[in-house]
Each structure stands twice: as structure tokens, then as C-alpha cells.
Protein backbone atom coordinates (compact mmCIF):
# COMPACT_ATOMS: atom_id res chain seq x y z
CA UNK A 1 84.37 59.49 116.74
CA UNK A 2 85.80 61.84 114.12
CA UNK A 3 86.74 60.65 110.58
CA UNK A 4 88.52 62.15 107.79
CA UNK A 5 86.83 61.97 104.13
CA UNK A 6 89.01 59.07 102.47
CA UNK A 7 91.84 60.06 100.60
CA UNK A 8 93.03 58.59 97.87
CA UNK A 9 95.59 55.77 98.50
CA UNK A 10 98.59 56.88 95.99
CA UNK A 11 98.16 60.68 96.90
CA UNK A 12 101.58 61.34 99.21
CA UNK A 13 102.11 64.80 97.71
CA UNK A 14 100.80 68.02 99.27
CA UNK A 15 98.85 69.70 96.86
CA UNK A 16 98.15 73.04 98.53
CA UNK A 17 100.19 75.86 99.13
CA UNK A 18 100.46 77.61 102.96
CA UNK A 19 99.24 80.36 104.08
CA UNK A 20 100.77 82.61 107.21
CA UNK A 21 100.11 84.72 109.57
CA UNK A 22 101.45 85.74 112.56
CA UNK A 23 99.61 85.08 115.95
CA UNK A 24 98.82 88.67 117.02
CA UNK A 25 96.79 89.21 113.94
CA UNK A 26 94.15 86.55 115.12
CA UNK A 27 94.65 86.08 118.40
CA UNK A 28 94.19 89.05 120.56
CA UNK A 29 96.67 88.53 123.09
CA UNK A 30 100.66 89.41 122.97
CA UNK A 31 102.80 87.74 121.39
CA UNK A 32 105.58 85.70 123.80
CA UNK A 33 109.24 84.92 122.47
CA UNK A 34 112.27 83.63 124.30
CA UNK A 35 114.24 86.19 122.60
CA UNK A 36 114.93 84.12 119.53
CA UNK A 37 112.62 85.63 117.20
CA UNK A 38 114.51 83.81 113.85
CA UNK A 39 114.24 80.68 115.27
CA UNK A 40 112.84 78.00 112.92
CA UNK A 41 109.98 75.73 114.44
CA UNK A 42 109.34 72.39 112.99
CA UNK A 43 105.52 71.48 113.92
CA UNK A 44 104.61 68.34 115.39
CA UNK A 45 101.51 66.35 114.24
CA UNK A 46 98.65 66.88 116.54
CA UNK A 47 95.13 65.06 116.00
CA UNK A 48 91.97 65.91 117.62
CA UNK A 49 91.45 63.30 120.92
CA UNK A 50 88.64 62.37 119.76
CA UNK A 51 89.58 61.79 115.73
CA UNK A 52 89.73 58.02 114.52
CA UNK A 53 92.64 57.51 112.82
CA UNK A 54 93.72 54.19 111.02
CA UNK A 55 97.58 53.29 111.03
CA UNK A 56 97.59 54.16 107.20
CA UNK A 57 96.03 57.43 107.83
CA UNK A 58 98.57 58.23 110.59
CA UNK A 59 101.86 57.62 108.18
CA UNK A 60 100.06 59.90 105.51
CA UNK A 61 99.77 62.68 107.17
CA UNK A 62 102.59 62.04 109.34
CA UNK A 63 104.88 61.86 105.91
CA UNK A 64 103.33 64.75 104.84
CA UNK A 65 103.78 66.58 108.01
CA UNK A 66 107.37 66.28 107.97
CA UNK A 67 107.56 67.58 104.46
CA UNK A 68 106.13 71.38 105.75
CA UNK A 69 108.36 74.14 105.80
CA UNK A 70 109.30 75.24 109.21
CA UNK A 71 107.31 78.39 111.04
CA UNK A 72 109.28 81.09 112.97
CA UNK A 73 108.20 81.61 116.40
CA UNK A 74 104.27 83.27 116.74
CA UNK A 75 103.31 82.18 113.61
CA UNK A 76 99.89 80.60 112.58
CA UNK A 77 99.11 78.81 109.41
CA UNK A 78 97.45 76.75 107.07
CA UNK A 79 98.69 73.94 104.73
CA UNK A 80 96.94 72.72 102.34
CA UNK A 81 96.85 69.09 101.38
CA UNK A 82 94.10 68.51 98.80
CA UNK A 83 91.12 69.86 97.27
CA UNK A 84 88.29 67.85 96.19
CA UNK A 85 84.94 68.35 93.97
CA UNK A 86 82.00 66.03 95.82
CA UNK A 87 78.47 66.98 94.62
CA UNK A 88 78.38 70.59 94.81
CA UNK A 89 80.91 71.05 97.66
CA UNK A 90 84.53 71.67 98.08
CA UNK A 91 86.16 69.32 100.51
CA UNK A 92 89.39 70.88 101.51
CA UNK A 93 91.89 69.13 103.85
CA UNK A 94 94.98 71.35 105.43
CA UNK A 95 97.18 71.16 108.27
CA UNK A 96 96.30 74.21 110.84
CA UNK A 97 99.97 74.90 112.49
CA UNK A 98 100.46 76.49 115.89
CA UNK A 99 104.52 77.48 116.55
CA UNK A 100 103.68 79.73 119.24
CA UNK A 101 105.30 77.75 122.71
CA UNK A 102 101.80 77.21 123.85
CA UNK A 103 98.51 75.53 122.95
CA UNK A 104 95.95 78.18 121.93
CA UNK A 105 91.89 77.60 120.99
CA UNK A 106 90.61 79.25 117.84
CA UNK A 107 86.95 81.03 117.23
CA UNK A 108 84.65 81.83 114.81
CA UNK A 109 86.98 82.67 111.59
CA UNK A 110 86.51 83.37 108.01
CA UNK A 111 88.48 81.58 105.68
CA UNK A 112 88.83 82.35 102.06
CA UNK A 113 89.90 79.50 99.63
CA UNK A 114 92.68 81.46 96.93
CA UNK A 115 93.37 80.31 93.66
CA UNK A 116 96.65 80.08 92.06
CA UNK A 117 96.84 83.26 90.83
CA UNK A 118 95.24 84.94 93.77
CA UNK A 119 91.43 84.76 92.82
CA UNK A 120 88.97 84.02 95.34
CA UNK A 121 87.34 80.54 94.88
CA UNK A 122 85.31 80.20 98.15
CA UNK A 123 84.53 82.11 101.73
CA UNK A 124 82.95 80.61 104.78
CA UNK A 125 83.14 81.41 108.79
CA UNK A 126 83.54 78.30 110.26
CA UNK A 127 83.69 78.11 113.98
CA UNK A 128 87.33 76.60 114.45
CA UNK A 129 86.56 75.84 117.92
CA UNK A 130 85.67 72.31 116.87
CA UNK A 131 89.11 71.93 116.50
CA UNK A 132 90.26 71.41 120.11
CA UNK A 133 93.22 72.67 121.91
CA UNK A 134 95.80 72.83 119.14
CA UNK A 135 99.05 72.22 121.57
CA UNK A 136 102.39 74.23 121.26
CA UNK A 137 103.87 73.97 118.29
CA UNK A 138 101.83 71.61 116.74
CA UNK A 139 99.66 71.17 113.21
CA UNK A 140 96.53 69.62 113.34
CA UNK A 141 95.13 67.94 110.48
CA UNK A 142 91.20 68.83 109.31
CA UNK A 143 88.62 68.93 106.60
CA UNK A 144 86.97 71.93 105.79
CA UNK A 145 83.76 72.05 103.55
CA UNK A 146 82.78 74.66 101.44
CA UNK A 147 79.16 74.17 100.43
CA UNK A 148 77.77 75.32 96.99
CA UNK A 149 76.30 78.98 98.45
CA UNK A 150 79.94 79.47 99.82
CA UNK A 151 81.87 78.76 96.82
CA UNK A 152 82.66 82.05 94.38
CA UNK A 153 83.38 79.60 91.31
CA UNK A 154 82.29 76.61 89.48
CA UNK A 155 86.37 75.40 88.62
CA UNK A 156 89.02 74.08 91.16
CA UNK A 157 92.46 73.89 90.72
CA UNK A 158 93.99 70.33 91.97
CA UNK A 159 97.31 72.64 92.81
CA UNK A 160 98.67 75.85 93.69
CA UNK A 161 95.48 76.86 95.89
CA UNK A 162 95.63 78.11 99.35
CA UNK A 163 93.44 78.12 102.67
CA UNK A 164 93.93 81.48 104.18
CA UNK A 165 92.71 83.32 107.16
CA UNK A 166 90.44 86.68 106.36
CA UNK A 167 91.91 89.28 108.68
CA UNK A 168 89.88 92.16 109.35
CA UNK A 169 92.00 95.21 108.28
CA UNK A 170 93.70 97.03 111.48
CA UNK A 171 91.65 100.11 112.34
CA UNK A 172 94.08 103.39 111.88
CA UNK A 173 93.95 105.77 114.93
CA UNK A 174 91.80 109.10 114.63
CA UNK A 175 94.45 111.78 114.09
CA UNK A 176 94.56 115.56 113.73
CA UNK A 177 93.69 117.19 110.31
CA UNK A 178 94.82 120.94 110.06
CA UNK A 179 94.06 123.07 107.18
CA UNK A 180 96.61 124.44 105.44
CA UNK A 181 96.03 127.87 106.50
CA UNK A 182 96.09 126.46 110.46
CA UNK A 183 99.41 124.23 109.39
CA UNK A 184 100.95 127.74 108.84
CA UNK A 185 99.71 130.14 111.49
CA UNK A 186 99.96 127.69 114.27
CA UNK A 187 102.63 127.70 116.58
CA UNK A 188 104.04 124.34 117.42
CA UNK A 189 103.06 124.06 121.02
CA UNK A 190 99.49 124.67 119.87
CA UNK A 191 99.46 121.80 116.92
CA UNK A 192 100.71 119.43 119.70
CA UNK A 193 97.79 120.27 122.19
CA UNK A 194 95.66 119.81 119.65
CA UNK A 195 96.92 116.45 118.54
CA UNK A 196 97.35 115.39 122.07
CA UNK A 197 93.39 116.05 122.62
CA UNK A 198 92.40 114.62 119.70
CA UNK A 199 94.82 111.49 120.37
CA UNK A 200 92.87 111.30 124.23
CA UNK A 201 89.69 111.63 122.93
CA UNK A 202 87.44 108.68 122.22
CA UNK A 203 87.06 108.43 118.44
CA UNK A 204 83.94 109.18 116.94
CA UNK A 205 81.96 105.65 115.83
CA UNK A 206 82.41 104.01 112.43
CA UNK A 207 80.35 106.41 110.35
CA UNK A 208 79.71 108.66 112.73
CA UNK A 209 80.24 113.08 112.50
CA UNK A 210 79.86 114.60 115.21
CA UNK A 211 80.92 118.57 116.64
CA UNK A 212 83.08 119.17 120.37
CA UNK A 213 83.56 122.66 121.43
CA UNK A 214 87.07 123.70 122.17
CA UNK A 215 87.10 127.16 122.82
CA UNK A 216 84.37 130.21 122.94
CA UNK A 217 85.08 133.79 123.41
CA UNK A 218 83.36 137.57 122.38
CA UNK A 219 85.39 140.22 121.12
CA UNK A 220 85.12 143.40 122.14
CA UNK A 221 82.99 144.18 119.21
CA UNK A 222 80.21 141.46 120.88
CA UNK A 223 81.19 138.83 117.98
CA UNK A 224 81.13 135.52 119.57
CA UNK A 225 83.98 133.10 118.37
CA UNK A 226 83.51 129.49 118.48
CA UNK A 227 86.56 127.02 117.74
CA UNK A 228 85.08 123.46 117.01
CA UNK A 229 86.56 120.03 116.42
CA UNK A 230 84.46 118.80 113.16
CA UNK A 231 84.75 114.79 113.99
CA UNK A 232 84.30 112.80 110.97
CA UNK A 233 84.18 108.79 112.07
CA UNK A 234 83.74 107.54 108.07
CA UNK A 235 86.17 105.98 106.30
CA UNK A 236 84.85 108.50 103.25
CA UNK A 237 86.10 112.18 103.16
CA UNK A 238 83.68 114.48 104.62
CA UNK A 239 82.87 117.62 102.44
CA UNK A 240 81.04 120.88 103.97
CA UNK A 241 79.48 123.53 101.66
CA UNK A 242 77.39 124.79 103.96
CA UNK A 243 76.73 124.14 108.22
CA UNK A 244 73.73 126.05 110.05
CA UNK A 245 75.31 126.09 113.95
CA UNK A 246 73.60 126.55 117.11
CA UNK A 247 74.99 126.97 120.43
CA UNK A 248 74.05 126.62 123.91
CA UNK A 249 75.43 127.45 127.13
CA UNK A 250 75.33 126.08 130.32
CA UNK A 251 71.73 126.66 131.48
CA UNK A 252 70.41 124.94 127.57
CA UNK A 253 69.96 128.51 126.11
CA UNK A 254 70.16 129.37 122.71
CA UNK A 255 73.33 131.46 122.56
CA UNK A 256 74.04 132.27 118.51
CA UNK A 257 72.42 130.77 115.85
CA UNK A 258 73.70 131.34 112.45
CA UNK A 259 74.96 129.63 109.44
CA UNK A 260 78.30 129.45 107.34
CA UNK A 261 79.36 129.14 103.99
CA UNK A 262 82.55 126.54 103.97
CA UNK A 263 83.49 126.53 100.25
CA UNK A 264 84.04 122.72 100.22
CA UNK A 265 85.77 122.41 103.31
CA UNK A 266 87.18 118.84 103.07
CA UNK A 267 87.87 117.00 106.11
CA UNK A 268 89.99 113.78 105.98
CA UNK A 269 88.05 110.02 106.39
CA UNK A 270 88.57 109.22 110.52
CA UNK A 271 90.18 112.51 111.27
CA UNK A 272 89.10 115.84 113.39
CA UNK A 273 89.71 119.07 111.83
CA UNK A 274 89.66 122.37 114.18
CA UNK A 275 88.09 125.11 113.03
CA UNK A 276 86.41 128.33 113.98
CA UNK A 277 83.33 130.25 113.29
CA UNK A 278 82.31 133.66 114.15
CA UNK A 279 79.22 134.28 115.03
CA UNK A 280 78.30 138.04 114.43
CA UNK A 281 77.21 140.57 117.15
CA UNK A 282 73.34 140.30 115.42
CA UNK A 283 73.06 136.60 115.78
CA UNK A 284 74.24 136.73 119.40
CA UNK A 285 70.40 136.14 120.67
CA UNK A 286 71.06 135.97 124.69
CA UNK A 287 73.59 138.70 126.42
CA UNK A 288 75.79 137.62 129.25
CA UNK A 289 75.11 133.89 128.47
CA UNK A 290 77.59 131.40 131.35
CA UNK A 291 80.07 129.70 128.53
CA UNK A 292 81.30 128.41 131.83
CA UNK A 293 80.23 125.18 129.77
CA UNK A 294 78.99 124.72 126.23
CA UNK A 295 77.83 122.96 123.03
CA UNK A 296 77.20 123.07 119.75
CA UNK A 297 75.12 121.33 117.49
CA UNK A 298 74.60 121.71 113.49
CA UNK A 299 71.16 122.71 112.58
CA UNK A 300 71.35 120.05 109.81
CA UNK A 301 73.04 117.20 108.44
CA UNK A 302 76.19 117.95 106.65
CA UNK A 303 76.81 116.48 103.40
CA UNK A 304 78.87 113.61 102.70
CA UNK A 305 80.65 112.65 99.37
């Protein structure tokens, strides 16, 4: 059976502060409401089946249960109750509270311990499945230990800390980035085809630059025009001085092969930026090549700043 680190017998005060969230954040499933988003739900006190519990333990948490503020609907949190120093661990105990209408299991999480004034004290991932089916709107009482190569400090507040979840930030969609010079000469219709293909277009990876073909044609001078999506998957700006292209037709042939001063050419962190090179009559190397289909690849690596 389960057992809770003793407490100390005259503590009947929460110490902690609470940390929310709400469910979506976590959990990835939709949220469910009954239409009542304001409403205010008052958690009941949940332990795990197979926790031992003495009577005295059961009125202290249950008395300090009914002191938590109440949730609104969707909501997860944690409440802390007290912090204690053993060895060189932290020992934290906290109320994890549930007010969506229906039990949920948590994962593998990673939970920061905040200071009073918003420092970080401690990080861990602990694997919160241990915790059972929390019911519908419910808290569940726990101990969470923070062992000395998890803890970011060597003081502990007794009050004013938190136990928070560390959300991952939410990844921003890959969107359109149009030079100036295209912002102007652009007609409308032509902006939104562009940021409708971008928009249906798998992003590049995390990190990632890559180059899609979007239009090819010669002039009647034999200049071959290429119009290229430059893909940049980084969360860093992407800067081009210079980019050596290549590209290929359907068969695999060489095509052009030339190379193009970009005077800085700055393209956005996880954006695509259109643009288009011409590729002069004399670096045209096969004639009558089938752009039926296409590619283009940069000779080399382009820098990144």
C-alpha cells in the first residue's frame, strides 16, 4: 500500500500557492462543456485505491481540500500543500485537481517547482501515470520528490511556492513571407494563392530549409525563369548572400545551373518566401528540356544567422 511522508501534526494551513491550466493545453483531446463555461467547480477529494490513509490523515487533507479555490469547467491544477527539505531532496505534497466532468489519466509530464517571486527552484518529468484515474472533478492528493540533480537551488521557501505544469510552447503555423517589393506588385488574388499553398503544404521540419518549385518558364529571349518557395523550418531568421541553383527536369537532366547574388535576402523563422531567379540564356545547358515536371536544388548550403 501507498503512504504519504508524515506531516507534521499542527500543520492545517496550505502552504503552497496553485497553479492552472486549462485541460486542452495537456491533454490532447477537446475540451467538453455543458454550455456553462463560468461555472465554478468545487473539487472533491479523491485518493489513489490503493493509498493507506489513517482517519487523521483523511480530515487533513479533507480540511484542506475544502479550503481550495474553486476551478471553472476544463481546468487542471496543482495545489500546493507543503514543501519540505529531507537530506538532499525536496518533498513536495499538492493536490492535482481535475474539474473537467470526467475522469482523465495523466503521462509523462515535467513539472517545474516556482519560487515566490517566479524563480525556478526545481524541474523533473515524472510519469503521473502512477497517479491512477483521477475521477471528474476531483483533486487527488500526492508527494512529489525532487532529488538533489533535479533541484536548481540550495534554499526553499516554506510559502508562496508553486508546483506547475511545463507546457511545451504551441507551435505557430508556417505562413507566407512576401518581400516588400512582391507585397506591392502582387495582385490580391495572387497573394491569396500563394498563402493558400503555403497554408496546404506540409511545413518544412524543425530546422529544416528546403526549395519547391512553383513556376518555370523561358522568355522569348531563351532566359529561363524559375519562381521558388525558399522554406525555412528554423525558429532563427534565415539570411541568403549568395545561392548556387541547379535545376532538373523531368527526365533528371541538368537544365540551368547558375548562381545568384541575394544581398541579404532575409527570410522570416518558420515562414516560405517566393521568389524568382532568372537563369540567363548562357547557363541554359540542355534545349527543349520537358518542365512538364521539375526541381531545384541549391548547389550549397545557405547560410544561417
Amino acid at each position: 500500500m501507498l503512504r504519504f511522508f508524515k506531516r507534521r501534526e499542527d500543520q492545517l494551513v496550505k502552504q503552497g500557492q496553485d497553479s492552472t491550466i486549462e485541460s486542452n493545453e495537456l491533454l490532447e483531446e477537446e475540451q467538453s462543456t455543458n454550455g456553462n463555461e463560468s461555472k465554478a467547480v468545487k473539487t472533491k477529494l479523491s485518493f489513489h485505491p490503493d493509498m493507506q490513509v489513517s482517519p487523521e490523515e483523511k480530515y487533513y487533507f479533507q480540511f484542506l481540500n475544502n479550503e481550495l479555490t474553486p476551478l471553472k469547467e476544463n481546468q487542471l491544477s496543482i495545489a500546493g500543500v507543503e514543501l519540505k527539505k529531507v537530506n538532499e531532496s525536496v518533498i513536495v505534497t499538492a493536490f492535482v485537481r481535475n474539474s473537467l466532468p470526467k475522469a482523465i489519466k495523466l503521462g509523462v509530464t515535467p513539472l517545474l517547482l516556482i519560487g515566490p517571486d517566479g524563480e525556478k527552484l526545481g524541474r523533473k518529468v515524472f510519469d503521473l501515470s502512477v497517479l491512477g484515474e483521477i475521477p471528474a472533478e476531483s483533486s487527488r492528493p500526492w508527494q512529489f520528490v525532487f532529488e538533489k540533480e533535479h533541484l536548481l537551488a540550495t534554499e526553499f521557501p516554506q510559502t508562496d511556492w508553486k508546483l506547475a505544469f511545463e507546457l511545451q510552447p504551441k507551435k505557430k503555423p508556417h505562413t507566407l513571407d512576401l518581400e516588400e517589393s512582391w507585397e506591392k506588385s502582387l495582385a490580391d488574388t495572387e497573394k491569396e494563392k500563394l498563402e493558400e499553398l503555403v497554408k496546404n503544404l506540409t511545413p518544412p521540419k524543425p530546422g529544416e530549409v528546403n526549395f519547391m518549385g512553383i513556376q518555370s518558364q523561358f522568355d522569348s529571349e531563351g532566359n529561363l525563369h524559375v519562381s521558388l518557395l525558399i522554406r525555412n523550418g528554423s525558429h532563427k531568421h534565415l539570411t541568403i548572400q549568395q545561392l548556387p541553383l541547379m535545376v532538373y527536369d523531368a527526365k533528371g537532366d541538368v537544365v540551368a545551373k547558375g548562381g545568384f547574388k541575394l544581398n541579404d535576402l532575409v527570410v522570416k523563422a518558420n515562414t516560405s518566401k517566393p521568389w524568382t531567379f532568372i537563369f540567363p540564356k548562357q547557363l541554359v545547358l540542355k534545349e527543349h528540356p520537358d518542365l512538364s515536371s521539375w526541381k531545384v536544388a541549391p548547389v550549397q548550403q545557405v547560410e544561417q544567422k
